[in-house]
Protein backbone atom coordinates (compact mmCIF):
# COMPACT_ATOMS: atom_id res chain seq x y z
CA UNK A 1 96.57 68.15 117.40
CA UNK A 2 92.94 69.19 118.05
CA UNK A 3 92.34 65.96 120.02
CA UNK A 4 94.42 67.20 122.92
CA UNK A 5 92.43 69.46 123.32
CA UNK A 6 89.33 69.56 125.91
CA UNK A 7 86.28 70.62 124.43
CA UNK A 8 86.16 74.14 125.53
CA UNK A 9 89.53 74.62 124.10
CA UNK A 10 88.30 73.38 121.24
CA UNK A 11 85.25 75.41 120.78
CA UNK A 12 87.87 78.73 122.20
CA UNK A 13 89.86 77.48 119.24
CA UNK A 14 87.08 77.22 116.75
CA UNK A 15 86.14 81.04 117.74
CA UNK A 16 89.74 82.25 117.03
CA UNK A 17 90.79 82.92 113.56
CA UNK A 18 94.05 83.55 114.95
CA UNK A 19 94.25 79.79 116.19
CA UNK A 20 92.18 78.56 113.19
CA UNK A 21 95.92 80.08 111.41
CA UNK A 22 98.01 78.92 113.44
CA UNK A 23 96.41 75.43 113.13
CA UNK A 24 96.61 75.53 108.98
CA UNK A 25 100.48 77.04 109.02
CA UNK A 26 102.96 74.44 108.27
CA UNK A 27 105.38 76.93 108.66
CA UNK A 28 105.05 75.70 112.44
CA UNK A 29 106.11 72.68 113.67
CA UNK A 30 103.13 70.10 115.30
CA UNK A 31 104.90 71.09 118.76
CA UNK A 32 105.08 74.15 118.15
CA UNK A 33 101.38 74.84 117.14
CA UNK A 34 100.29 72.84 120.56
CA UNK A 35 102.16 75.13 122.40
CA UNK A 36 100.78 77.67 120.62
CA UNK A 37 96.97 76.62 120.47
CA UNK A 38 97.44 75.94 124.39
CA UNK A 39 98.87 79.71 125.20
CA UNK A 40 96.06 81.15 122.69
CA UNK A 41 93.12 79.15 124.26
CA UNK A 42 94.36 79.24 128.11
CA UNK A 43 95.32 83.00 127.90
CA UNK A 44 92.46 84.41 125.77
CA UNK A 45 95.13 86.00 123.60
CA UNK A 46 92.29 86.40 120.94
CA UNK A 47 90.65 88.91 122.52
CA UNK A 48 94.00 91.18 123.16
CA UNK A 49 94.81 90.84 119.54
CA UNK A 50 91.41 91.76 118.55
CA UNK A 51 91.06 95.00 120.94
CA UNK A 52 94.76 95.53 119.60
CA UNK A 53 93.61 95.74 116.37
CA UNK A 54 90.32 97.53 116.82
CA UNK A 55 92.85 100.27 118.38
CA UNK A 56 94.84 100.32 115.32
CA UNK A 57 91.75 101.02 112.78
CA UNK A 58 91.10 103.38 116.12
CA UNK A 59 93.97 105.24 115.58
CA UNK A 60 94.15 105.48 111.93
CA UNK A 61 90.34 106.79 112.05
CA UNK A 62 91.49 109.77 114.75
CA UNK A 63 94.29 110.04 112.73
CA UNK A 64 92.65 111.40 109.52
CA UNK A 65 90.41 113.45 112.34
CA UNK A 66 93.33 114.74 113.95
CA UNK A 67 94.87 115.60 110.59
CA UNK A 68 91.56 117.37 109.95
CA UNK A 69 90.94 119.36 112.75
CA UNK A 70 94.19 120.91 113.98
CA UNK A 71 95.07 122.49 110.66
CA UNK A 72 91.48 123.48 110.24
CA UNK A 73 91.56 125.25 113.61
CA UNK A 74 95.18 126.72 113.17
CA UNK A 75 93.93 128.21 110.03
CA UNK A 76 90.24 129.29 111.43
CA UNK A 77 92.91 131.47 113.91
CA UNK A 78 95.42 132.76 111.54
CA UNK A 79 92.47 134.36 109.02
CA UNK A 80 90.49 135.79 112.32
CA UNK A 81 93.13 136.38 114.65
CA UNK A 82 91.89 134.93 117.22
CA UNK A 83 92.67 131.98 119.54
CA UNK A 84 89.81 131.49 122.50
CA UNK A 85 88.53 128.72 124.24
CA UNK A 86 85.67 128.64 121.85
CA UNK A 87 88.62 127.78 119.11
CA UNK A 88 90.14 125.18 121.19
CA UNK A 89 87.20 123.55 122.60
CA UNK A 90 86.49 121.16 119.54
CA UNK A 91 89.93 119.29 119.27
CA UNK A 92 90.23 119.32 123.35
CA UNK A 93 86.98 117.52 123.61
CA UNK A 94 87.66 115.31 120.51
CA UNK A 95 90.77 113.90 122.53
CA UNK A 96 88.82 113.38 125.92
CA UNK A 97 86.33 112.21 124.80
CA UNK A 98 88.16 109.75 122.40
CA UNK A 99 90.40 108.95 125.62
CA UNK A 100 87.53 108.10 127.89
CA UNK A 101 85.80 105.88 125.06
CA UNK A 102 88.67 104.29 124.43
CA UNK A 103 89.50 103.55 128.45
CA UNK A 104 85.95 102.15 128.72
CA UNK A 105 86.17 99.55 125.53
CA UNK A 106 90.02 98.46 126.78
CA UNK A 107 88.71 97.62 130.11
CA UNK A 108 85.51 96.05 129.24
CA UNK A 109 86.57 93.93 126.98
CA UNK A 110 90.04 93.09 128.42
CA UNK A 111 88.38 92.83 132.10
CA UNK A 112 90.78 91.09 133.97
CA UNK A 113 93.36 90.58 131.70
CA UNK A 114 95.41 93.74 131.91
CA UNK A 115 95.94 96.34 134.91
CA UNK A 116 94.97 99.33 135.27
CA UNK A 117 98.10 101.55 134.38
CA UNK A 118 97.87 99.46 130.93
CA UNK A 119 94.52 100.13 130.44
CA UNK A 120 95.58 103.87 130.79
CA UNK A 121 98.75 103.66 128.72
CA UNK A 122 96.64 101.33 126.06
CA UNK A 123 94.09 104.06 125.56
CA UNK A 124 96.61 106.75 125.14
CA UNK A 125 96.41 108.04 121.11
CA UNK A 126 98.30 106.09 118.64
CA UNK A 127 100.03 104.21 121.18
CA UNK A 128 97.56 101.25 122.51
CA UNK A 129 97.78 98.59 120.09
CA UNK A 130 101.34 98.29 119.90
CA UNK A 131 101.81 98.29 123.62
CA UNK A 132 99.36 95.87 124.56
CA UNK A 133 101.13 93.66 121.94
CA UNK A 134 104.52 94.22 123.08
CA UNK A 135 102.83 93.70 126.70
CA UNK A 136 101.92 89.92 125.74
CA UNK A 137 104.67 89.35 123.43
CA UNK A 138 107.66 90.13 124.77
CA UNK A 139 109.01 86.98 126.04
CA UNK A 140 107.52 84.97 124.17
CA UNK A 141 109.78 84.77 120.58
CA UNK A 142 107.54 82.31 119.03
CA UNK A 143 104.47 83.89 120.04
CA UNK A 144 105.83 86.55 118.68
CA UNK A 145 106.58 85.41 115.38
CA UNK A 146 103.12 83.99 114.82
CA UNK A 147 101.21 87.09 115.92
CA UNK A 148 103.56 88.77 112.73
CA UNK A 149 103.31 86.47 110.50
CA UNK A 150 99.03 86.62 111.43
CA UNK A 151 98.81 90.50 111.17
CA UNK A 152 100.75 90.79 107.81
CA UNK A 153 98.31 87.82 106.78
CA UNK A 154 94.91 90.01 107.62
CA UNK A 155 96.78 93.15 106.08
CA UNK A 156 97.37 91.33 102.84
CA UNK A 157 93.29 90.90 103.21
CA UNK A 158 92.62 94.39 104.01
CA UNK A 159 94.82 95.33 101.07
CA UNK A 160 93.16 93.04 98.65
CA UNK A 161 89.65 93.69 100.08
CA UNK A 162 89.71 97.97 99.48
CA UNK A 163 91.54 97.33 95.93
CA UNK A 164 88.75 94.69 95.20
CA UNK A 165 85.98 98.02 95.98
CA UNK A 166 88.17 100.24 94.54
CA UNK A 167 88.17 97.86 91.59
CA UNK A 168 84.63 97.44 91.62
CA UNK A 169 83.45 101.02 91.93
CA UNK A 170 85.93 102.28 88.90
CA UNK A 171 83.93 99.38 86.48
């Protein structure tokens, strides 16, 4: 299959783990993985499926900060009756700033790829990685079922890789 390819597909290939798996699967069919291979190489769908999962470790990360600092602040006001600006400043900022940071890494690393309004939508909280994969997976059923079958792959290998240092740290 590889010998279709030009050599800058190849070496785009070579620098994708998600084509490196869709290459190995023999769940796919050798048509099918062509078509696949070309659609991941030609449309740099790498790169959306790595910002889309740096926004889902993102998101889990502001999570466990958002989970932190809103009870912490309701319960700062309840014991001193108060609610100020100074109270709410923390979490407001948290979200802007987390916003803005968020709109700058989307667009810089998805350049030309998306618009604008999706950049904005993308970088809204908890929201971005599953709408920038529904944005280049909707139509596309075998796409789609590759890109599923490749996340719960590297969340199998998340979930093996914390046990193994949980594992390792309890010895």
């Amino acid at each position: 299959m590889m010998e279709k390819l030009s050599y800058q597909e190849k070496c785009a290939c070579s620098r994708s783990s998600f084509c490196k798996y869709v290459e190995r699967q023999e769940y796919f069919t050798v048509y099918e993985k062509e078509y696949l291979v070309k659609i991941i190489v030609n449309d740099n769908l790498s790169g959306v499926l790595y910002v889309s999962s740096v926004l889902v470790v993102w998101s889990f990360i502001a999570g466990i900060i958002d989970a932190v600092l809103f009870p912490g602040i309701i319960a700062y006001a309840i014991f001193h009756g108060v609610v100020d600006y100074k109270v709410l400043t923390p979490p407001v900022l948290f979200l802007l700033v987390n916003f803005l940071v968020k709109l700058i890494y989307i667009a810089s690393n998805l350049k030309d790829r998306v618009k604008r309004n999706d950049i904005f939508i993308s970088a809204l909280p908890y929201a971005g990685s599953a709408y920038l994969l529904k944005k280049f997976l909707i139509d596309d059923k075998l796409l789609s079922k590759a890109v599923v079958l490749y996340l719960k792959e590297k969340k199998l290998q998340a979930k093996d890789y914390f046990l193994n240092l949980i594992i390792k740290r309890n010895k």
